[in-house]
Protein backbone atom coordinates (compact mmCIF):
# COMPACT_ATOMS: atom_id res chain seq x y z
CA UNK A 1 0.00 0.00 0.00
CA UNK A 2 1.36 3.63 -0.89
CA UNK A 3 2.47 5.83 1.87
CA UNK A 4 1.59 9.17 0.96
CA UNK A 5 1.51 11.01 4.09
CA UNK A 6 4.33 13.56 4.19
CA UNK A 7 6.86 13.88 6.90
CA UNK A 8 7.08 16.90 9.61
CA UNK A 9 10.04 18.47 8.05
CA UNK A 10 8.67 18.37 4.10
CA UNK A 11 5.25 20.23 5.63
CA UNK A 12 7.92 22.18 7.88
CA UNK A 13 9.87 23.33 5.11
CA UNK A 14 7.05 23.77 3.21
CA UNK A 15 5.21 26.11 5.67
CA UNK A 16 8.85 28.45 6.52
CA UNK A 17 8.99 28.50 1.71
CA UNK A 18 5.40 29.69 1.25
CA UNK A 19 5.58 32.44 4.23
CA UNK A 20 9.11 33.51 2.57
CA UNK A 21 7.49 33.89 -0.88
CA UNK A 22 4.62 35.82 -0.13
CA UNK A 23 6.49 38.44 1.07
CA UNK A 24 9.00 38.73 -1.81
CA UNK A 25 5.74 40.45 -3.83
CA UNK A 26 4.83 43.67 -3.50
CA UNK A 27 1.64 43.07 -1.83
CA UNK A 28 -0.58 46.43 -1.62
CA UNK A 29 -1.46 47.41 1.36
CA UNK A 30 0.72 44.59 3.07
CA UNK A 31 3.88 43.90 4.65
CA UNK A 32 6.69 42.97 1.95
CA UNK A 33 10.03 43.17 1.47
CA UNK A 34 9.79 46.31 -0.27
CA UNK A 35 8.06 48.52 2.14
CA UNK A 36 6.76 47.68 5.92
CA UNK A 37 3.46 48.64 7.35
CA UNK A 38 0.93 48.70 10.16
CA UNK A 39 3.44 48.57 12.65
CA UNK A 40 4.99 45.12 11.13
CA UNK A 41 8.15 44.61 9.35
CA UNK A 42 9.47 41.89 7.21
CA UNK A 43 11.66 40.69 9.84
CA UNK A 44 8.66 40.28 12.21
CA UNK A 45 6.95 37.79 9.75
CA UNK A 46 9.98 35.69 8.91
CA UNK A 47 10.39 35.29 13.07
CA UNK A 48 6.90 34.59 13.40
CA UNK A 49 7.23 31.40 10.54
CA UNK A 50 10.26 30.01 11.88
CA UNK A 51 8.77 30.11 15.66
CA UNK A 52 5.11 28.80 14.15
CA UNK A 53 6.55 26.21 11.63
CA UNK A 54 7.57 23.50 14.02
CA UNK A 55 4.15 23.38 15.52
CA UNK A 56 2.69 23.52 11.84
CA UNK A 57 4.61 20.50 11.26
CA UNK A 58 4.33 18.50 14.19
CA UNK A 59 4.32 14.52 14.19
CA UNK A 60 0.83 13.09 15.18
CA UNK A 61 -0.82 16.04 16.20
CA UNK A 62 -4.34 17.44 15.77
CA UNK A 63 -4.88 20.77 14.32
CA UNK A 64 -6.49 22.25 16.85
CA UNK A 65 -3.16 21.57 18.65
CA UNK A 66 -0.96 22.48 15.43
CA UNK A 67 -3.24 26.42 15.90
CA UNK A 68 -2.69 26.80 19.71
CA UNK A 69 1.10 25.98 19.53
CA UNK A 70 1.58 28.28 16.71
CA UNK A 71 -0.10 31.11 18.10
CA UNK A 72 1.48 30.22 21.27
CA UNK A 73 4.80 30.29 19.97
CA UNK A 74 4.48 33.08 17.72
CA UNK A 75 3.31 35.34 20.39
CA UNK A 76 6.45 34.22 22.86
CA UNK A 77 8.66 35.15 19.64
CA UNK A 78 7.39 38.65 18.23
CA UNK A 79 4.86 39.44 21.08
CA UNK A 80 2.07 40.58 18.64
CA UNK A 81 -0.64 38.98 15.90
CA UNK A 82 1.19 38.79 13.02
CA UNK A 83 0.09 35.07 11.64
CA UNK A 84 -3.13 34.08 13.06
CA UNK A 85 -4.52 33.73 10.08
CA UNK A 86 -1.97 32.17 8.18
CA UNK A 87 -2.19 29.66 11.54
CA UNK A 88 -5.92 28.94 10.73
CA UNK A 89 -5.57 28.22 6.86
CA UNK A 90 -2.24 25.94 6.92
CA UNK A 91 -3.01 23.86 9.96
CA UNK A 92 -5.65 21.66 8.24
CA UNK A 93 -3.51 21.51 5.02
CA UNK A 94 -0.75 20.34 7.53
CA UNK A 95 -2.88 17.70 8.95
CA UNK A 96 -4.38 16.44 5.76
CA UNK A 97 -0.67 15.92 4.14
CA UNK A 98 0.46 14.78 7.61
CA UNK A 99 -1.94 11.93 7.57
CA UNK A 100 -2.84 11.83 4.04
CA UNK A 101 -4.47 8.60 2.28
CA UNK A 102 -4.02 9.68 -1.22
CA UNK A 103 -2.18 12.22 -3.74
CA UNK A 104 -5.16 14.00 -3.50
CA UNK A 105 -4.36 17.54 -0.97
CA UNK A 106 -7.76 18.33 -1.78
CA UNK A 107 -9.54 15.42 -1.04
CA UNK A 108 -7.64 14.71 2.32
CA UNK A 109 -8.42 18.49 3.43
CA UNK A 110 -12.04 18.06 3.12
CA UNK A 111 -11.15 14.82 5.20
CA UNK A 112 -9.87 16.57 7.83
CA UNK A 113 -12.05 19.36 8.26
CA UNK A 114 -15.16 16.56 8.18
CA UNK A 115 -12.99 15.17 11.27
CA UNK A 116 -13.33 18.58 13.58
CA UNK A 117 -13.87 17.76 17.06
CA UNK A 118 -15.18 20.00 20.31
CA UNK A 119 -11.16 19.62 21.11
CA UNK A 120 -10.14 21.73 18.38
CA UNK A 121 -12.05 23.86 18.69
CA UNK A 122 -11.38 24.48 22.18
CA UNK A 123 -8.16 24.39 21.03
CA UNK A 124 -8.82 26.94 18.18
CA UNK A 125 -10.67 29.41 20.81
CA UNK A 126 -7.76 29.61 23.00
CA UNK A 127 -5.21 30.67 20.46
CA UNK A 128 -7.67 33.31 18.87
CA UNK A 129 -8.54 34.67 22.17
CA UNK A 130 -4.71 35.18 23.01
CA UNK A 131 -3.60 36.71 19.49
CA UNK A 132 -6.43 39.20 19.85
CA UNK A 133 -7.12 40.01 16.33
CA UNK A 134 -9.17 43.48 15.91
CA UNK A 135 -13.13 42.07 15.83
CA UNK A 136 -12.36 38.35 15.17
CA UNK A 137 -14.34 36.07 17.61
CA UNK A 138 -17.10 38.95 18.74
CA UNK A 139 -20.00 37.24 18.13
CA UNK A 140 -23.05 36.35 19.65
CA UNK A 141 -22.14 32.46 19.43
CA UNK A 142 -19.08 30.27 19.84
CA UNK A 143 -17.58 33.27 21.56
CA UNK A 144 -13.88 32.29 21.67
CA UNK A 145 -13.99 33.79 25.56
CA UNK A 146 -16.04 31.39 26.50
CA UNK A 147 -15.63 27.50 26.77
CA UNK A 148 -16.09 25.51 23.52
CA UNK A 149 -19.34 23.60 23.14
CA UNK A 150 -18.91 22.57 19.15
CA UNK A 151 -16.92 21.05 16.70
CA UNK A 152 -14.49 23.96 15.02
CA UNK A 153 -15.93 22.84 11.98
CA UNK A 154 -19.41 24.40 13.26
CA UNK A 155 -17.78 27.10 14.55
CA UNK A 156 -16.02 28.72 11.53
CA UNK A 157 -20.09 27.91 9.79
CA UNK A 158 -21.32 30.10 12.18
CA UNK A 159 -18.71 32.87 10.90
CA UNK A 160 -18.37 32.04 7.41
CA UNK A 161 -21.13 34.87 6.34
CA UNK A 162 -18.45 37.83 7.65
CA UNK A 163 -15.15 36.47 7.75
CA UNK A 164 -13.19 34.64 4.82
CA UNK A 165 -10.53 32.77 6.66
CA UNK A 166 -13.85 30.73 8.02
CA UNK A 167 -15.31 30.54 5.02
CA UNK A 168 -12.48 28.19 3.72
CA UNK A 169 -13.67 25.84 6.51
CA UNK A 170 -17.30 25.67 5.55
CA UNK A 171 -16.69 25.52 2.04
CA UNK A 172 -13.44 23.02 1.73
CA UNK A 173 -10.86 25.53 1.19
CA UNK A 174 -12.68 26.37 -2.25
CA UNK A 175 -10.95 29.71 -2.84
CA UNK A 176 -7.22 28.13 -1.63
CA UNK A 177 -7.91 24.78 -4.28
CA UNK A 178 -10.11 26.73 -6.83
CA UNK A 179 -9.13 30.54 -7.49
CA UNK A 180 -6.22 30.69 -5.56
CA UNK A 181 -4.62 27.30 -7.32
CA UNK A 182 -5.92 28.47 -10.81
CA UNK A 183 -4.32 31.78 -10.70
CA UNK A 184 -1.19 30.76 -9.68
CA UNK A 185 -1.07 27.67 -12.35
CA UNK A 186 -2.19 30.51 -14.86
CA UNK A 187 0.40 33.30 -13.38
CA UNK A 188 3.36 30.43 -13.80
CA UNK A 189 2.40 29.61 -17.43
CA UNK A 190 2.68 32.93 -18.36
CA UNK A 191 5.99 33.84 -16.74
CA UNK A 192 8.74 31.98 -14.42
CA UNK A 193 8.75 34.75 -12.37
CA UNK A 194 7.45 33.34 -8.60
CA UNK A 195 7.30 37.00 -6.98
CA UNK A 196 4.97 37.79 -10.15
CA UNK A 197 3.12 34.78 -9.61
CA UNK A 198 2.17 35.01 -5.74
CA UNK A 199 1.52 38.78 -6.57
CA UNK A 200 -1.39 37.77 -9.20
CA UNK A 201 -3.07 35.21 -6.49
CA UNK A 202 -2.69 37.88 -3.99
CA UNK A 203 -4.58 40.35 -6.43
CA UNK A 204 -6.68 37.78 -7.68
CA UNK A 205 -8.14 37.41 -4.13
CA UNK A 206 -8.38 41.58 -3.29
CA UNK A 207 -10.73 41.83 -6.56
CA UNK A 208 -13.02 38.93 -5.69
CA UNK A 209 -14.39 39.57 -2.72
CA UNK A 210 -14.09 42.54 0.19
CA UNK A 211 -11.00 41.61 2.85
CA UNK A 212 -12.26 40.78 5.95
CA UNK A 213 -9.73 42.05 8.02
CA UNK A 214 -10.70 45.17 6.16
CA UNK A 215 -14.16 44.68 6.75
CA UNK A 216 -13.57 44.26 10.54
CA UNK A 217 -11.55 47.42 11.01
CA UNK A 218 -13.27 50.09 9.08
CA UNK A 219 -16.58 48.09 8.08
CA UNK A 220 -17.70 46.82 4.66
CA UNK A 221 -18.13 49.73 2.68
CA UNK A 222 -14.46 50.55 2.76
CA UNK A 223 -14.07 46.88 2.38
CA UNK A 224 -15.80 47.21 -1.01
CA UNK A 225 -14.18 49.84 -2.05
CA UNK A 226 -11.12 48.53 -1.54
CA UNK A 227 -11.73 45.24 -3.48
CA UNK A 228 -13.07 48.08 -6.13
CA UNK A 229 -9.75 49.18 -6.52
CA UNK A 230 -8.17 45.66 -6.31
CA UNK A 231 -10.69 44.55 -9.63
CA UNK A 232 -8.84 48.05 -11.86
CA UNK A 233 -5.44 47.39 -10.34
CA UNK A 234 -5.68 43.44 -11.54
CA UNK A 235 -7.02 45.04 -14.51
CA UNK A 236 -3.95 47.16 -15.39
CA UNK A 237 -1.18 44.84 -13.68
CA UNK A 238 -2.34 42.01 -15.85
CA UNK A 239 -1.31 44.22 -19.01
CA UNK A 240 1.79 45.41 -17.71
CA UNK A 241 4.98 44.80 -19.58
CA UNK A 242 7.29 43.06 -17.37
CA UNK A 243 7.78 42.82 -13.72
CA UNK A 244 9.63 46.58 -13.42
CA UNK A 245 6.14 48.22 -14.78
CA UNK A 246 3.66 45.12 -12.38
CA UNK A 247 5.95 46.39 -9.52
CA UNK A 248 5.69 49.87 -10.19
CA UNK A 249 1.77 49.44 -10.25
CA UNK A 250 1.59 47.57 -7.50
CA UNK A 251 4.06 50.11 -5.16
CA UNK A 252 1.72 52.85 -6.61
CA UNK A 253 -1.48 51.32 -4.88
CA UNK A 254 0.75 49.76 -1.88
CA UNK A 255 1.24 53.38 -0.84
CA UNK A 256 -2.14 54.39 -1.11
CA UNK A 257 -3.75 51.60 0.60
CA UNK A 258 -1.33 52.45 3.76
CA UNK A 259 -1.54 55.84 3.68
CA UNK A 260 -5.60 55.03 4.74
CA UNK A 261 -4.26 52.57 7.17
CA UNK A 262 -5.84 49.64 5.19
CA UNK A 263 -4.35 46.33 4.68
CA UNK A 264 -5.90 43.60 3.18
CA UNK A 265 -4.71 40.73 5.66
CA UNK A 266 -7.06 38.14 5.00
CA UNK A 267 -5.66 38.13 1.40
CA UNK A 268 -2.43 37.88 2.30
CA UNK A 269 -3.22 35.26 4.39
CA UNK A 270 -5.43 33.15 1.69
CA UNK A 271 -2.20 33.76 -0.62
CA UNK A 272 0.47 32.14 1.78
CA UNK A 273 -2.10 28.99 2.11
CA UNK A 274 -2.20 29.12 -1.99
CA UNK A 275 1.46 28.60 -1.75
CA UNK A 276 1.65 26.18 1.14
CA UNK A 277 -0.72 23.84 -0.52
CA UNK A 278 0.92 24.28 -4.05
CA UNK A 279 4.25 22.94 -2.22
CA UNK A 280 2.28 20.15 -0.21
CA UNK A 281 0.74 19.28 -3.34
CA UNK A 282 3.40 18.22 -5.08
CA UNK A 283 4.50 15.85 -2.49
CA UNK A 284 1.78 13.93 -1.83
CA UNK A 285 2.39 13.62 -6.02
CA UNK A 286 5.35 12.58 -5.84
CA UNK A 287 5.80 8.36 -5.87
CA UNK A 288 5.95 7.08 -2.60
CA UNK A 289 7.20 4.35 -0.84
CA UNK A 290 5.33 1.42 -0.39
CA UNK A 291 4.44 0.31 3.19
């Protein structure tokens, strides 16, 4: 019988490669490489993978466990919220290549995510509640304050109508296997270049749908207008002639984004998990060992 299950360091690596690459792009409104932001610096992210990854990866964990030790460890390292939502998204992908019964990343997520228990979720609560995340968790059920008393699964359900990190929960990680996946397969057929290619999932996500984290700082309309902007900067950067004039454009709209204190988070987040699953992907595709 096949082993495809991947081992802690592939997922480990894996995790520490797709934090590194999303901030080589020039992410508007986000912390990058070429500019800082919101009280966050480069350096703050790259601490805040290398202190969550081992707890990403961990042998025969859970991933309620793989969220709490993250966030747990994070926190120790940089003492702010820099990842929590990064946490969220890659723990389940973690899990599903960690135990994984097929090639299939996609298949074994929904697996996982079917497999929720009241222990995640308790879990789950308990690292939210510490990272603190401006408006995540205020709401009038599963209140992360308070003890657990459903699956996480159910939980992220109840939230999946305001915020999109929980949304990928409900729904399978559609926009991480469908959009996200498609635009970076179509983004590397087009050019070799990988900073161009997590910067077009990255945009692809701002013009699809309103940022959450957005949304929960300054409310939806400036959410909408934001992912207003996104849809004419995708627009333009998808014409532009080489990565000089896509990196101009997207510096140009970088600046203005901060200079309203906005920063589309939840994309950022949804892009790293785009990149961590392309990596896991292609080792659970890769021939195993039999055993």
């Amino acid at each position: 019988m096949a082993n495809f299950a991947a081992d802690p360091q592939e997922i480990a690596t894996g995790f520490l490669a797709a934090c590194e690459a999303e901030l080589q792009a020039p992410k508007p409104g986000n912390v990058h490489v070429f500019a800082d932001g919101h009280g966050m610096t480069t350096a703050d992210f790259l601490a805040s993978a290398k202190a969550a990854a081992p707890f990403i990866a961990a042998a025969q964990s859970t991933v309620g466990a793989r969220i709490a030790g993250a966030v747990e460890a994070t926190r120790a390292r940089v003492g702010q919220n820099t990842n929590l939502g990064i946490i969220l998204l890659c723990a389940p992908l973690a899990q599903a290549a960690a135990t994984a019964q097929s090639a299939d990343l996609r298949r074994e997520t929904g697996r996982v995510l079917q497999a929720l228990d009241i222990n995640d979720a308790a879990d789950a609560f308990r690292a939210i509640a510490q990272a603190r995340p401006a408006g995540l968790g205020d709401a009038p059920q599963h209140d992360v304050h308070a003890p657990a008393q459903t699956t996480l699964l159910e939980a992220m359900r109840a939230a999946a109508d305001r915020d999109r990190i929980a949304w990928q929960y409900a729904n399978g990680f559609g926009d991480i296997f469908g959009l996200g996946l498609t635009t970076l397969a179509e983004a590397r057929a087009r050019s070799a270049d990988a900073a161009l290619g997590t910067l077009s999932v990255y945009a692809a996500f701002l013009a699809a749908f309103p940022d959450s984290h957005i949304a929960r700082k300054h409310g939806a309309a400036a959410a909408e207008a934001v992912r207003g902007e996104a849809a004419r900067f995708e627009e333009s950067f998808k014409s532009a002639k080489g990565r000089a004039a896509a990196f101009e454009l997207a510096l140009d709209f970088d600046r203005a984004l901060k200079q309203r204190g906005l920063n589309p988070g939840t994309s950022a987040d949804l892009t790293v998990a785009v990149l961590f699953a392309d990596y896991l992907g292609a080792i659970l595709a890769r021939p195993r060992k039999n055993g």
